[in-house]
N, C-alpha and C. Protein backbone atom coordinates (compact mmCIF):
# COMPACT_ATOMS: atom_id res chain seq x y z
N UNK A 1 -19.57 4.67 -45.14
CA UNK A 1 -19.26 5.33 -43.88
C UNK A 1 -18.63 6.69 -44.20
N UNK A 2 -19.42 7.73 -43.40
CA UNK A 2 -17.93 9.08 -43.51
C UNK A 2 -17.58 9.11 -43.23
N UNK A 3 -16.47 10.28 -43.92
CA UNK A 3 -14.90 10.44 -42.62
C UNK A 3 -15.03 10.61 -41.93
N UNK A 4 -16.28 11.66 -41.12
CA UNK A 4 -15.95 11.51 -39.64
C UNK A 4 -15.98 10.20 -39.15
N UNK A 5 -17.18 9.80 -39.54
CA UNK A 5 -17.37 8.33 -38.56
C UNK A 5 -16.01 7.35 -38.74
N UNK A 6 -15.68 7.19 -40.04
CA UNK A 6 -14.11 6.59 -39.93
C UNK A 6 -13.31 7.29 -39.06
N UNK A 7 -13.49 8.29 -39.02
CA UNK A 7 -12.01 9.09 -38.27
C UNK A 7 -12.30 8.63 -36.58
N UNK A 8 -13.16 8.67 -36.06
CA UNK A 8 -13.99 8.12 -34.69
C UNK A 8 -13.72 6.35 -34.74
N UNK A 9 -13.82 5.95 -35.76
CA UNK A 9 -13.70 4.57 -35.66
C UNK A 9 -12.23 4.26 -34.99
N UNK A 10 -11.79 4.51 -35.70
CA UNK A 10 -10.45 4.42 -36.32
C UNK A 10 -9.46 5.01 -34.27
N UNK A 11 -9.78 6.22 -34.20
CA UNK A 11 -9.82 6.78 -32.73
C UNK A 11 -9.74 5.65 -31.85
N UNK A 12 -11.10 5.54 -32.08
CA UNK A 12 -11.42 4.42 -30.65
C UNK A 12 -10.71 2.96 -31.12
N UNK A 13 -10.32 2.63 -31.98
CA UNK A 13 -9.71 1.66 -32.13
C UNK A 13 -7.98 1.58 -31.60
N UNK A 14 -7.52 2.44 -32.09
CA UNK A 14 -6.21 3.14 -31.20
C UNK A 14 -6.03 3.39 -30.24
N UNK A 15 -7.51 3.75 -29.59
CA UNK A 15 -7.11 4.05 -28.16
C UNK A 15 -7.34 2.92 -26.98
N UNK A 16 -8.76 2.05 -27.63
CA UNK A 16 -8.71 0.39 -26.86
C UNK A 16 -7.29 -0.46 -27.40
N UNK A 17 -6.99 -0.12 -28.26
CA UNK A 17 -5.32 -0.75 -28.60
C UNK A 17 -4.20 -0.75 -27.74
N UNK A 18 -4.44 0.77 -27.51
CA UNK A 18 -3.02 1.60 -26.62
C UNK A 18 -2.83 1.32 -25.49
N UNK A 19 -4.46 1.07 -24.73
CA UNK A 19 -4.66 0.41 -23.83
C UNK A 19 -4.67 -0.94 -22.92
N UNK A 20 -5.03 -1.82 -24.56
CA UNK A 20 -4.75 -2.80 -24.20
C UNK A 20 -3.04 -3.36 -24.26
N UNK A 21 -2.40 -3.00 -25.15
CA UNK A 21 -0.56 -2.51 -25.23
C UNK A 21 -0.13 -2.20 -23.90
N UNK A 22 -0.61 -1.59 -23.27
CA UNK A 22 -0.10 -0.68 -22.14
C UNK A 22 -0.04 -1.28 -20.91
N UNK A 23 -1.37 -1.90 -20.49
CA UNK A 23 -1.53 -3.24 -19.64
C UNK A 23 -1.05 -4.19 -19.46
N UNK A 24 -0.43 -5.12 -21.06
CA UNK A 24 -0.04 -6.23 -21.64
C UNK A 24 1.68 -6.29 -21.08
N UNK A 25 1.72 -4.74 -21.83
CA UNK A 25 3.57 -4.70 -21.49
C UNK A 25 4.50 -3.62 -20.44
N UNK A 26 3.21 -2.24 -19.78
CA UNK A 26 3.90 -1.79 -18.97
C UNK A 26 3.83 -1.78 -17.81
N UNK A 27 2.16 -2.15 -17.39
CA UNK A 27 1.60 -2.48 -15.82
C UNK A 27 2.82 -3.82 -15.58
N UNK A 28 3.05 -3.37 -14.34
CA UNK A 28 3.83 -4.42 -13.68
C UNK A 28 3.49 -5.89 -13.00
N UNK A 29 3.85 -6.98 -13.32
CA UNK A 29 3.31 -7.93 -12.65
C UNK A 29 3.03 -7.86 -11.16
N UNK A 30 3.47 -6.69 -10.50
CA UNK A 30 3.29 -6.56 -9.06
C UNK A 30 1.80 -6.27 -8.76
N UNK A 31 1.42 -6.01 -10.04
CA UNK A 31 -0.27 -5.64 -9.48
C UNK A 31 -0.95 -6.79 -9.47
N UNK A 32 -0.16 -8.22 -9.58
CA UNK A 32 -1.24 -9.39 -9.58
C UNK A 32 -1.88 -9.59 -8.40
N UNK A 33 -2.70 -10.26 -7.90
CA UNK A 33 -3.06 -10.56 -6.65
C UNK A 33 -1.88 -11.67 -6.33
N UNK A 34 -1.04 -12.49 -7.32
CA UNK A 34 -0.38 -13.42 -6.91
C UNK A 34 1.08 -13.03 -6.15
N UNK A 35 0.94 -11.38 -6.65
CA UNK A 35 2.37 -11.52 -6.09
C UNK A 35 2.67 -10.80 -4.70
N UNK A 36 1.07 -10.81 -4.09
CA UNK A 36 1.21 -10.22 -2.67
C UNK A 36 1.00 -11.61 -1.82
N UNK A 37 2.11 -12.62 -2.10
CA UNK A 37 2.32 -13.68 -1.59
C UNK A 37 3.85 -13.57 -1.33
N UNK A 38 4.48 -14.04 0.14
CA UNK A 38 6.39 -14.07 0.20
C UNK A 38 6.51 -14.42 -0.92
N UNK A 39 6.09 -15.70 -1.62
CA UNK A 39 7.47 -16.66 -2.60
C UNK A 39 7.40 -15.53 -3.96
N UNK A 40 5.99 -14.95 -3.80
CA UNK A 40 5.87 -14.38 -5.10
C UNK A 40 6.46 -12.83 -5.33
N UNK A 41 6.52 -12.49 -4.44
CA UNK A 41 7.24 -11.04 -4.21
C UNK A 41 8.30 -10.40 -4.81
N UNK A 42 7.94 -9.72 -6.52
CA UNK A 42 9.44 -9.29 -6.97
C UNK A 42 9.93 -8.40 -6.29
N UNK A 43 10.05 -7.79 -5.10
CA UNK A 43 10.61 -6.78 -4.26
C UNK A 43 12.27 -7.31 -3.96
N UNK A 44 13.02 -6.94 -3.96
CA UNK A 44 14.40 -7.09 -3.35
C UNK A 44 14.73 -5.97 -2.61
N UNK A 45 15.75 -6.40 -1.18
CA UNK A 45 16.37 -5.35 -0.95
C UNK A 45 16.96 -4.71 -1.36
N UNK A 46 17.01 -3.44 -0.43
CA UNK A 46 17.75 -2.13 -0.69
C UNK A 46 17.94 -1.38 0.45
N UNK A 47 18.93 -0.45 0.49
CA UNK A 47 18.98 0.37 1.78
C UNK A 47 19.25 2.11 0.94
N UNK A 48 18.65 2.69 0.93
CA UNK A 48 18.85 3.66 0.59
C UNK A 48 18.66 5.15 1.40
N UNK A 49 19.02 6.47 0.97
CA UNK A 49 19.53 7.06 1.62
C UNK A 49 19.06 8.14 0.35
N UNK A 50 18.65 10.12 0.82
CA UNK A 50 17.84 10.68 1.12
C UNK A 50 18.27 10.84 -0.96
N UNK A 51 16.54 10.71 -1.68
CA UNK A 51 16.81 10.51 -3.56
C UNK A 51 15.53 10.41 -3.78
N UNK A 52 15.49 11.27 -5.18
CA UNK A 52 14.67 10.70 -5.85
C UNK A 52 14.53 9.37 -6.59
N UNK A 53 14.00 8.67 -6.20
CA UNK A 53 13.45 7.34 -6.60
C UNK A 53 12.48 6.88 -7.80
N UNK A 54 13.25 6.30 -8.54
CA UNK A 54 11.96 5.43 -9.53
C UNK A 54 11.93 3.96 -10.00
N UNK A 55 10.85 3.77 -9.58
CA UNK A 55 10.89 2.09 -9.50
C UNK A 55 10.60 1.33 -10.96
N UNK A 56 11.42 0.71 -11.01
CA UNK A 56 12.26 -0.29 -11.93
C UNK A 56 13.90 0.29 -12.06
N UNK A 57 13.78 1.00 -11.74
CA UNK A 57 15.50 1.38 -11.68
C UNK A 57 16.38 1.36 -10.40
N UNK A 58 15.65 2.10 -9.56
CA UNK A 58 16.00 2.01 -8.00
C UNK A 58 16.05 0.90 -7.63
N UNK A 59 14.40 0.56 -7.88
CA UNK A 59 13.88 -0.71 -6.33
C UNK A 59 13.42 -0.76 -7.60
N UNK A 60 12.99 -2.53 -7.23
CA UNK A 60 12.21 -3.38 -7.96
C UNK A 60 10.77 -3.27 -7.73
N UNK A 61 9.86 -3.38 -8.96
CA UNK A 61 8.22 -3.42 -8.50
C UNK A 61 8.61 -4.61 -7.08
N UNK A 62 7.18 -4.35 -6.43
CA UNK A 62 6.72 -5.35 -5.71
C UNK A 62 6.40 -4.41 -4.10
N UNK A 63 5.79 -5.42 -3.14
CA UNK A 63 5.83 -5.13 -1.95
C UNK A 63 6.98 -4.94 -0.57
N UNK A 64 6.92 -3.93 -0.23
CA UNK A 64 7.99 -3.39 0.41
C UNK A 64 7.58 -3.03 2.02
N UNK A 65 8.43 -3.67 3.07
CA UNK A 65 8.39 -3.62 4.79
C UNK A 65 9.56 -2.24 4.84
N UNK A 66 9.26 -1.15 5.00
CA UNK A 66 9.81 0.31 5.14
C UNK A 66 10.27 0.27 6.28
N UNK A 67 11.98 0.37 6.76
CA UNK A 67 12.17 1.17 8.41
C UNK A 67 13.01 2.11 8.31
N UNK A 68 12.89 2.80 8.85
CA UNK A 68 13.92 4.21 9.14
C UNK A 68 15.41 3.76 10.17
N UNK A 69 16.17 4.31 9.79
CA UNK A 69 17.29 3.64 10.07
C UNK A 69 17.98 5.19 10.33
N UNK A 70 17.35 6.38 10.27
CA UNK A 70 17.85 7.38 10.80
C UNK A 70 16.94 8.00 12.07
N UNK A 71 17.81 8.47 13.04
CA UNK A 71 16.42 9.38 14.18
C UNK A 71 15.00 10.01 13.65
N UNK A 72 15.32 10.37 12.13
CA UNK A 72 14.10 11.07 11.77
C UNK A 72 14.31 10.97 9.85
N UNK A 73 13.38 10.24 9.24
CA UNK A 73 13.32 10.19 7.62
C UNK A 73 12.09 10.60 7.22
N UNK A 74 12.00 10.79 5.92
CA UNK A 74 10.09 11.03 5.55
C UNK A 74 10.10 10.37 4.38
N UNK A 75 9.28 9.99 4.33
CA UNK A 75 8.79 9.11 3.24
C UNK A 75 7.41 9.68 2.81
N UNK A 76 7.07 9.98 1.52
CA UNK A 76 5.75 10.98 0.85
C UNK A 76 5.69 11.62 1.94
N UNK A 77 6.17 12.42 2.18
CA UNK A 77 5.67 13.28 3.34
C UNK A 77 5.33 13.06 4.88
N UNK A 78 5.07 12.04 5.18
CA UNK A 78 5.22 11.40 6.43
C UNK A 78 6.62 11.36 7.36
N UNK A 79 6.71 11.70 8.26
CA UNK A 79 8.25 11.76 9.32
C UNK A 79 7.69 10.08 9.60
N UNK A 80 8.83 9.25 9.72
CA UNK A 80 8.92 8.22 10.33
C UNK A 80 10.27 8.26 11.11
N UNK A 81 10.08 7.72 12.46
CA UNK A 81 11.06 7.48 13.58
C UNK A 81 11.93 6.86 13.24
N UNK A 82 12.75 6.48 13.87
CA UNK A 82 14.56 5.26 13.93
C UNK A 82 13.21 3.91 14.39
N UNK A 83 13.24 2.84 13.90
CA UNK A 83 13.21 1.85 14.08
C UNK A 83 11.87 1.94 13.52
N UNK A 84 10.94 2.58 13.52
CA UNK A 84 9.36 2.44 12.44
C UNK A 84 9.43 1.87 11.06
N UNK A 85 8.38 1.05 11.29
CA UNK A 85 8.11 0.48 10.15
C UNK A 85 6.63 0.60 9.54
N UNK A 86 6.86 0.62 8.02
CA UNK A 86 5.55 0.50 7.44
C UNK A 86 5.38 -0.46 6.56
N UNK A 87 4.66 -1.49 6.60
CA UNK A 87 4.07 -3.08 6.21
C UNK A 87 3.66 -3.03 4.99
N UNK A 88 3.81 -3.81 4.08
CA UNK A 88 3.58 -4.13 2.64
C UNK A 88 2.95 -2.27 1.51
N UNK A 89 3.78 -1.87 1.73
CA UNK A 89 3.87 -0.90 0.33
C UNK A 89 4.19 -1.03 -0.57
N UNK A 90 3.18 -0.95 -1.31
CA UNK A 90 3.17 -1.48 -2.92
C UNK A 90 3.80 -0.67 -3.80
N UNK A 91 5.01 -1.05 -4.67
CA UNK A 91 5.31 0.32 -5.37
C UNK A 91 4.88 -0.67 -7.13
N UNK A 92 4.96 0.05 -7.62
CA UNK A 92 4.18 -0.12 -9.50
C UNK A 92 5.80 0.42 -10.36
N UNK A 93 5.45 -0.19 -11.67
CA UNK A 93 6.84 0.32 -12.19
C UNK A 93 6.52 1.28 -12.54
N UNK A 94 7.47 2.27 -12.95
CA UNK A 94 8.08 3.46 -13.13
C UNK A 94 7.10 5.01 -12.70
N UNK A 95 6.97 4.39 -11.29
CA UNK A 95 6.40 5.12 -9.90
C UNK A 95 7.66 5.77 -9.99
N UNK A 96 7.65 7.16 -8.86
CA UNK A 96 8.78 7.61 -8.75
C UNK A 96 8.01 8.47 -7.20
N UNK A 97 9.36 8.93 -6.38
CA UNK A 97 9.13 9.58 -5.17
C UNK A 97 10.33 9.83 -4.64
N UNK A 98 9.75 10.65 -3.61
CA UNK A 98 11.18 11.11 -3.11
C UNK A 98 11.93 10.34 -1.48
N UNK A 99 12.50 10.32 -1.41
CA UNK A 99 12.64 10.12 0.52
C UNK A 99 14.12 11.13 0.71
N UNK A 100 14.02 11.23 2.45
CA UNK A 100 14.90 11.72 3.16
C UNK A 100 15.34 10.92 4.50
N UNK A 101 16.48 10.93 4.37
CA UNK A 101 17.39 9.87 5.72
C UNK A 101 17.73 8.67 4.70
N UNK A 102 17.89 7.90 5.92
CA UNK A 102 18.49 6.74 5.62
C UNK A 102 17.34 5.16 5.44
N UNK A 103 16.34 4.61 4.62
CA UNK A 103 15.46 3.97 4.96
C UNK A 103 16.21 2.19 4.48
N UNK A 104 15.44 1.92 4.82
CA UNK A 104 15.76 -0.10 4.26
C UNK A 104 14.47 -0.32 3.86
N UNK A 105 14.64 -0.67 2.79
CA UNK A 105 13.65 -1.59 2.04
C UNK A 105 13.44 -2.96 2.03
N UNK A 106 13.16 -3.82 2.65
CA UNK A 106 12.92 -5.31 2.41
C UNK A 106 11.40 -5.56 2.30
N UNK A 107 11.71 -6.72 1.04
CA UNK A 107 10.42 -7.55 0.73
C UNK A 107 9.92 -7.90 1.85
N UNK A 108 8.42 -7.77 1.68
CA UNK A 108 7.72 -8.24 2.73
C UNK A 108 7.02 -9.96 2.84
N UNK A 109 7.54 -10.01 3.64
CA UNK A 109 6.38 -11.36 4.36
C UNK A 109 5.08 -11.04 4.67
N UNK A 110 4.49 -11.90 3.94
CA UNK A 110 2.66 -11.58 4.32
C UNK A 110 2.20 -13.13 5.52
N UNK A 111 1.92 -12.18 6.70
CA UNK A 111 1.84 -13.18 7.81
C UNK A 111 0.74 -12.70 8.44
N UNK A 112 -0.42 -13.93 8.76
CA UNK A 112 -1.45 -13.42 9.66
C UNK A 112 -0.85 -12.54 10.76
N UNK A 113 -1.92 -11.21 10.83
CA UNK A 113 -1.47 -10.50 12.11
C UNK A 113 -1.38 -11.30 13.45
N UNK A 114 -0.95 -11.06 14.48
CA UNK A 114 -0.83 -11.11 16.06
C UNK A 114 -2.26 -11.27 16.46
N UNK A 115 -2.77 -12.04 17.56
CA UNK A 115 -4.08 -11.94 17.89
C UNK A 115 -3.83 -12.26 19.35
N UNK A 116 -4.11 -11.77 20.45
CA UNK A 116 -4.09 -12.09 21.53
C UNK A 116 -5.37 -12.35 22.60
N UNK A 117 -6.02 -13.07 22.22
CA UNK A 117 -6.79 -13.49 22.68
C UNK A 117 -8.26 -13.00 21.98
N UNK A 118 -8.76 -12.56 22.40
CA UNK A 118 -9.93 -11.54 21.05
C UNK A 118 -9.40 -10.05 20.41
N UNK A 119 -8.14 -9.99 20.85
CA UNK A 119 -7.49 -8.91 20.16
C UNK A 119 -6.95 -9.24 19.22
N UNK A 120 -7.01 -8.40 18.17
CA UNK A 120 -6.12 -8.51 17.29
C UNK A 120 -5.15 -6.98 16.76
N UNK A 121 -3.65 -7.39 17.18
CA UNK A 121 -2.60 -6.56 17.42
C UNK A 121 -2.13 -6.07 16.48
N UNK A 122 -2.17 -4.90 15.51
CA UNK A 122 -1.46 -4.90 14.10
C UNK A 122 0.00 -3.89 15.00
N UNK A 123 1.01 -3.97 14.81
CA UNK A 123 2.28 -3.72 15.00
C UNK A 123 2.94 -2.31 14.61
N UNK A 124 2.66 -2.89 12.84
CA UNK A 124 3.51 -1.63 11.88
C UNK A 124 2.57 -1.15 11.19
N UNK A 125 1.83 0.11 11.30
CA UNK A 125 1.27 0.50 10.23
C UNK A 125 1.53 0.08 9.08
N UNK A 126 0.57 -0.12 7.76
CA UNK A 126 0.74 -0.29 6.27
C UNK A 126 -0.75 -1.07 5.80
N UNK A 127 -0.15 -1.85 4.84
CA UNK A 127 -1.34 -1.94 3.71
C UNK A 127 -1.41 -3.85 4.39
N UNK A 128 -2.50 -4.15 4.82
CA UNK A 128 -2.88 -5.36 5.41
C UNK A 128 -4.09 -5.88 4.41
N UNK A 129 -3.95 -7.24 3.74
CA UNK A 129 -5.19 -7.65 3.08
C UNK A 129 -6.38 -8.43 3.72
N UNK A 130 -7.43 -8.57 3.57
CA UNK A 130 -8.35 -8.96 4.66
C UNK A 130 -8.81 -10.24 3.97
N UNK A 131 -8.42 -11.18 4.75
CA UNK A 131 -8.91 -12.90 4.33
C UNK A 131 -7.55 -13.47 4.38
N UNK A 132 -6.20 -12.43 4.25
CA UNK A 132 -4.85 -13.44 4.30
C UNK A 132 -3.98 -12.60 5.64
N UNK A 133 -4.22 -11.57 5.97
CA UNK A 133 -3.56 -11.57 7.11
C UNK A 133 -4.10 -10.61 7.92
N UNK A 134 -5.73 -10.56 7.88
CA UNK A 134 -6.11 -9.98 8.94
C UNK A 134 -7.50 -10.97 8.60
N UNK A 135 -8.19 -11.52 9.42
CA UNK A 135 -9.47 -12.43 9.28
C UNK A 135 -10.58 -11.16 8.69
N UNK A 136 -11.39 -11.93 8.19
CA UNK A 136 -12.82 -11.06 8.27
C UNK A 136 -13.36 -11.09 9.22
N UNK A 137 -14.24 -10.24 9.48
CA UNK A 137 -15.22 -9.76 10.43
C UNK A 137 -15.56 -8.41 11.09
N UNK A 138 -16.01 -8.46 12.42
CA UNK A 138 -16.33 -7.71 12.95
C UNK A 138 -15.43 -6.86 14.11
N UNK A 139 -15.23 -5.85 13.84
CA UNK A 139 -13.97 -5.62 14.14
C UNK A 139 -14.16 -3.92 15.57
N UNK A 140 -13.90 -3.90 16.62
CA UNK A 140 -13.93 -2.69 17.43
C UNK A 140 -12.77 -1.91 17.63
N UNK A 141 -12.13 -0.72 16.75
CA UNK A 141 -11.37 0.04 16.52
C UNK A 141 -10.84 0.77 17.94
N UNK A 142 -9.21 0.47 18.34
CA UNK A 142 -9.29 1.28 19.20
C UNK A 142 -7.51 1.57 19.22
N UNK A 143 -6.96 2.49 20.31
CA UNK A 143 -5.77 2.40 20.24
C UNK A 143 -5.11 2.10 21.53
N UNK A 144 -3.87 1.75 21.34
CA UNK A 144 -3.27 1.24 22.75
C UNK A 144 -2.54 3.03 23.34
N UNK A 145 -2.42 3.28 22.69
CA UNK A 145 -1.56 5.00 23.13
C UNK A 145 -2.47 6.34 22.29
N UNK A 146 -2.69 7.46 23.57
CA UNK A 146 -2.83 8.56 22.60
C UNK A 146 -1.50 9.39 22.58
N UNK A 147 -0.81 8.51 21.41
CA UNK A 147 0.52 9.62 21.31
C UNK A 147 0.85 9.02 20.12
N UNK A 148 -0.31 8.45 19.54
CA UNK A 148 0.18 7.75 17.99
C UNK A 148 -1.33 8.24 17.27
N UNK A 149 -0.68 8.61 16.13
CA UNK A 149 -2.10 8.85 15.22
C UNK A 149 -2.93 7.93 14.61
N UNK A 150 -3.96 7.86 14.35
CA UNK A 150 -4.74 6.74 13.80
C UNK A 150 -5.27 6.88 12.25
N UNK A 151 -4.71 5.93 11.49
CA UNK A 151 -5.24 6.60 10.08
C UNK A 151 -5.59 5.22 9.43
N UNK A 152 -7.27 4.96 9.35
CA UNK A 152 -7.16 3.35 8.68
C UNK A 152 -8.77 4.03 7.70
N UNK A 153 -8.18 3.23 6.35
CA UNK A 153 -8.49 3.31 5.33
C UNK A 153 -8.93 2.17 4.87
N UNK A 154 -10.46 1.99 4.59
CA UNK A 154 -10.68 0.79 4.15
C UNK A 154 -11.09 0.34 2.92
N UNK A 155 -10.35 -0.29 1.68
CA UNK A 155 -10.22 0.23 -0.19
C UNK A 155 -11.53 -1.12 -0.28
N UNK A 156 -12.00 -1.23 -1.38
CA UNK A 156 -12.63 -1.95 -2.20
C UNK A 156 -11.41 -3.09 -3.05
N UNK A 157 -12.13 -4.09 -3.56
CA UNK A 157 -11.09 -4.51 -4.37
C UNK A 157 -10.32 -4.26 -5.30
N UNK A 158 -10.71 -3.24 -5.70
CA UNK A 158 -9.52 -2.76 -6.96
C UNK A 158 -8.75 -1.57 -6.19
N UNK A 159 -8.97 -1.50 -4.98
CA UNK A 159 -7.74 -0.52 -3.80
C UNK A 159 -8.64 1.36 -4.43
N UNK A 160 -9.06 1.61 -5.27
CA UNK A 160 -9.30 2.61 -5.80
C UNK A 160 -9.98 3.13 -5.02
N UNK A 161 -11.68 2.85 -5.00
CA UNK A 161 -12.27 3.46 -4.17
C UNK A 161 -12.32 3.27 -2.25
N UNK A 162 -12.42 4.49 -1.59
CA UNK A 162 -12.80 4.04 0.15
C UNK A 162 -13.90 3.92 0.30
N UNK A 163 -14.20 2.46 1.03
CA UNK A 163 -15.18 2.14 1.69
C UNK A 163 -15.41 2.95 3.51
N UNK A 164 -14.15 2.93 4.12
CA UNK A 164 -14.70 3.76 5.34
C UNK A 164 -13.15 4.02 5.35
N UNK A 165 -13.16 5.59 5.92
CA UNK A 165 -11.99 6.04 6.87
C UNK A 165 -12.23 6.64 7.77
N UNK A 166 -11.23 6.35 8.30
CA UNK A 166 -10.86 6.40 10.16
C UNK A 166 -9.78 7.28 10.66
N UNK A 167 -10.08 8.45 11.39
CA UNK A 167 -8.72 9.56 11.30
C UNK A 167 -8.55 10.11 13.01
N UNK A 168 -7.80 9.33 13.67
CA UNK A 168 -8.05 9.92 15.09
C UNK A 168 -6.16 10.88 15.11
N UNK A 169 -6.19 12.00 15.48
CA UNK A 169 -4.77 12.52 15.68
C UNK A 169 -4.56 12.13 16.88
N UNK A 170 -3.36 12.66 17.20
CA UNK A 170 -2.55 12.85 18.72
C UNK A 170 -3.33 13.53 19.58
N UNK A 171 -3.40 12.68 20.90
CA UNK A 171 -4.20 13.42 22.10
C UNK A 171 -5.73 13.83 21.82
N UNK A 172 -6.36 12.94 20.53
CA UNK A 172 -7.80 13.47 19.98
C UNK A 172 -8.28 12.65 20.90
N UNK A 173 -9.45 13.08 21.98
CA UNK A 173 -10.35 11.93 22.94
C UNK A 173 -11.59 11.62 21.66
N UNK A 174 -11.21 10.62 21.84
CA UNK A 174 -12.03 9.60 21.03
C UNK A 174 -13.23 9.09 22.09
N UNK A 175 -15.06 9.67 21.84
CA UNK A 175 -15.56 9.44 22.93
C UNK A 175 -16.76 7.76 22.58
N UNK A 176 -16.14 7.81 21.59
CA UNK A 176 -16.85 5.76 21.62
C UNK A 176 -16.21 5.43 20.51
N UNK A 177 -16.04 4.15 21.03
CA UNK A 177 -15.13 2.99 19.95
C UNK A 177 -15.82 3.14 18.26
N UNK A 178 -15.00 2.69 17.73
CA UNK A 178 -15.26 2.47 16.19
C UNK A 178 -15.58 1.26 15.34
N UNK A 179 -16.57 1.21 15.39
CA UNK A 179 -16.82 -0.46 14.79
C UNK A 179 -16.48 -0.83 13.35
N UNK A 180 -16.00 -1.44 12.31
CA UNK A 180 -15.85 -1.94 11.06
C UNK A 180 -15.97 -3.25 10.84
N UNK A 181 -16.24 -3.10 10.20
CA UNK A 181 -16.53 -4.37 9.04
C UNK A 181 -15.69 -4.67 8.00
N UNK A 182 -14.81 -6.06 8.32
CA UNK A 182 -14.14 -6.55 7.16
C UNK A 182 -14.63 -7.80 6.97
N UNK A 183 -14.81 -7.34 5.23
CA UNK A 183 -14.93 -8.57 4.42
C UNK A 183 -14.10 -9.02 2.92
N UNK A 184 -13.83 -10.77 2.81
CA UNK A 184 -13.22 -10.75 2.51
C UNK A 184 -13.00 -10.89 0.84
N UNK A 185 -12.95 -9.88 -0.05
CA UNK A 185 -13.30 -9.56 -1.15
C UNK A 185 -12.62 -10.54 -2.36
């Protein structure tokens, strides 16, 4: 063999290594599918107040129910209200971000959504999984107020790629419903 080709060997051997090292001991168990279950949830509370944040030091990996606890906080850039909440946000270890105000962090409960009769009611914006707390199917997109924005994003199983998004603003006349399709991956 030549050196180059050793030197290439040798490369790619270090780097499927580093990789596999990296997965083994720094990806967080929060990325299991098991631990977007209550019992399984390493998330703990916290109440924190306007910082840069990095998770494993701050907050614990895991899934997180977000409310604002000041008249006005932002979170990545988003203003959220006094009493808004945002539903299972996933944070990864040694993620980092910023916030402003005063927010509470509590682990989330993963609970079938609200359904009222052939409606089905989602509450708090956030990250909802489809087969454990929103059913599959066939689904007609709409909103109860135009004075709330509409932003639904629909990931593949590895969350990476979008399958469909959905972007209605404030006061946008929306002139026919939106149909989707969830299935359960």
């Amino acid at each position: 063999m030549t050196l180059n080709k050793s030197i290439a060997v040798l490369s790619l051997l270090v780097l499927v290594g580093g990789f596999l090292i990296y997965k083994a001991f720094f990806v967080s168990s929060s990325d299991s599918e098991d631990t977007r279950k209550t019992q399984n949830n390493t998330a703990s509370y916290k109440m924190l107040k306007s910082q840069k944040i990095i998770v494993g030091k701050d907050i614990d990996p895991g899934y997180y129910d977000i409310k604002s606890l000041d008249k006005e906080s932002d979170f990545f850039g988003d203003k959220i209200h006094k009493n808004d909440v945002l539903h299972a946000v996933p944070f990864h270890m040694n993620e980092n971000f910023s916030i402003k105000g005063k927010l509470e962090f509590k682990p989330s409960e993963f609970e079938e959504v609200e359904k009222k009769g052939q409606k089905t009611i989602i509450k708090d914006p956030g990250y909802y999984k489809v087969g454990a707390e929103i059913q599959a199917g066939n689904y007609v997109l709409s909103r109860t107020s135009h004075t709330i924005r509409v932003f639904v994003d629909i990931k593949d199983k590895t969350e990476t790629e979008s399958l469909q998004t959905i972007q209605w603003e404030i006061d946008e006349n929306v002139k026919k419903p939106i149909e989707i399709e969830l299935e359960k991956i």
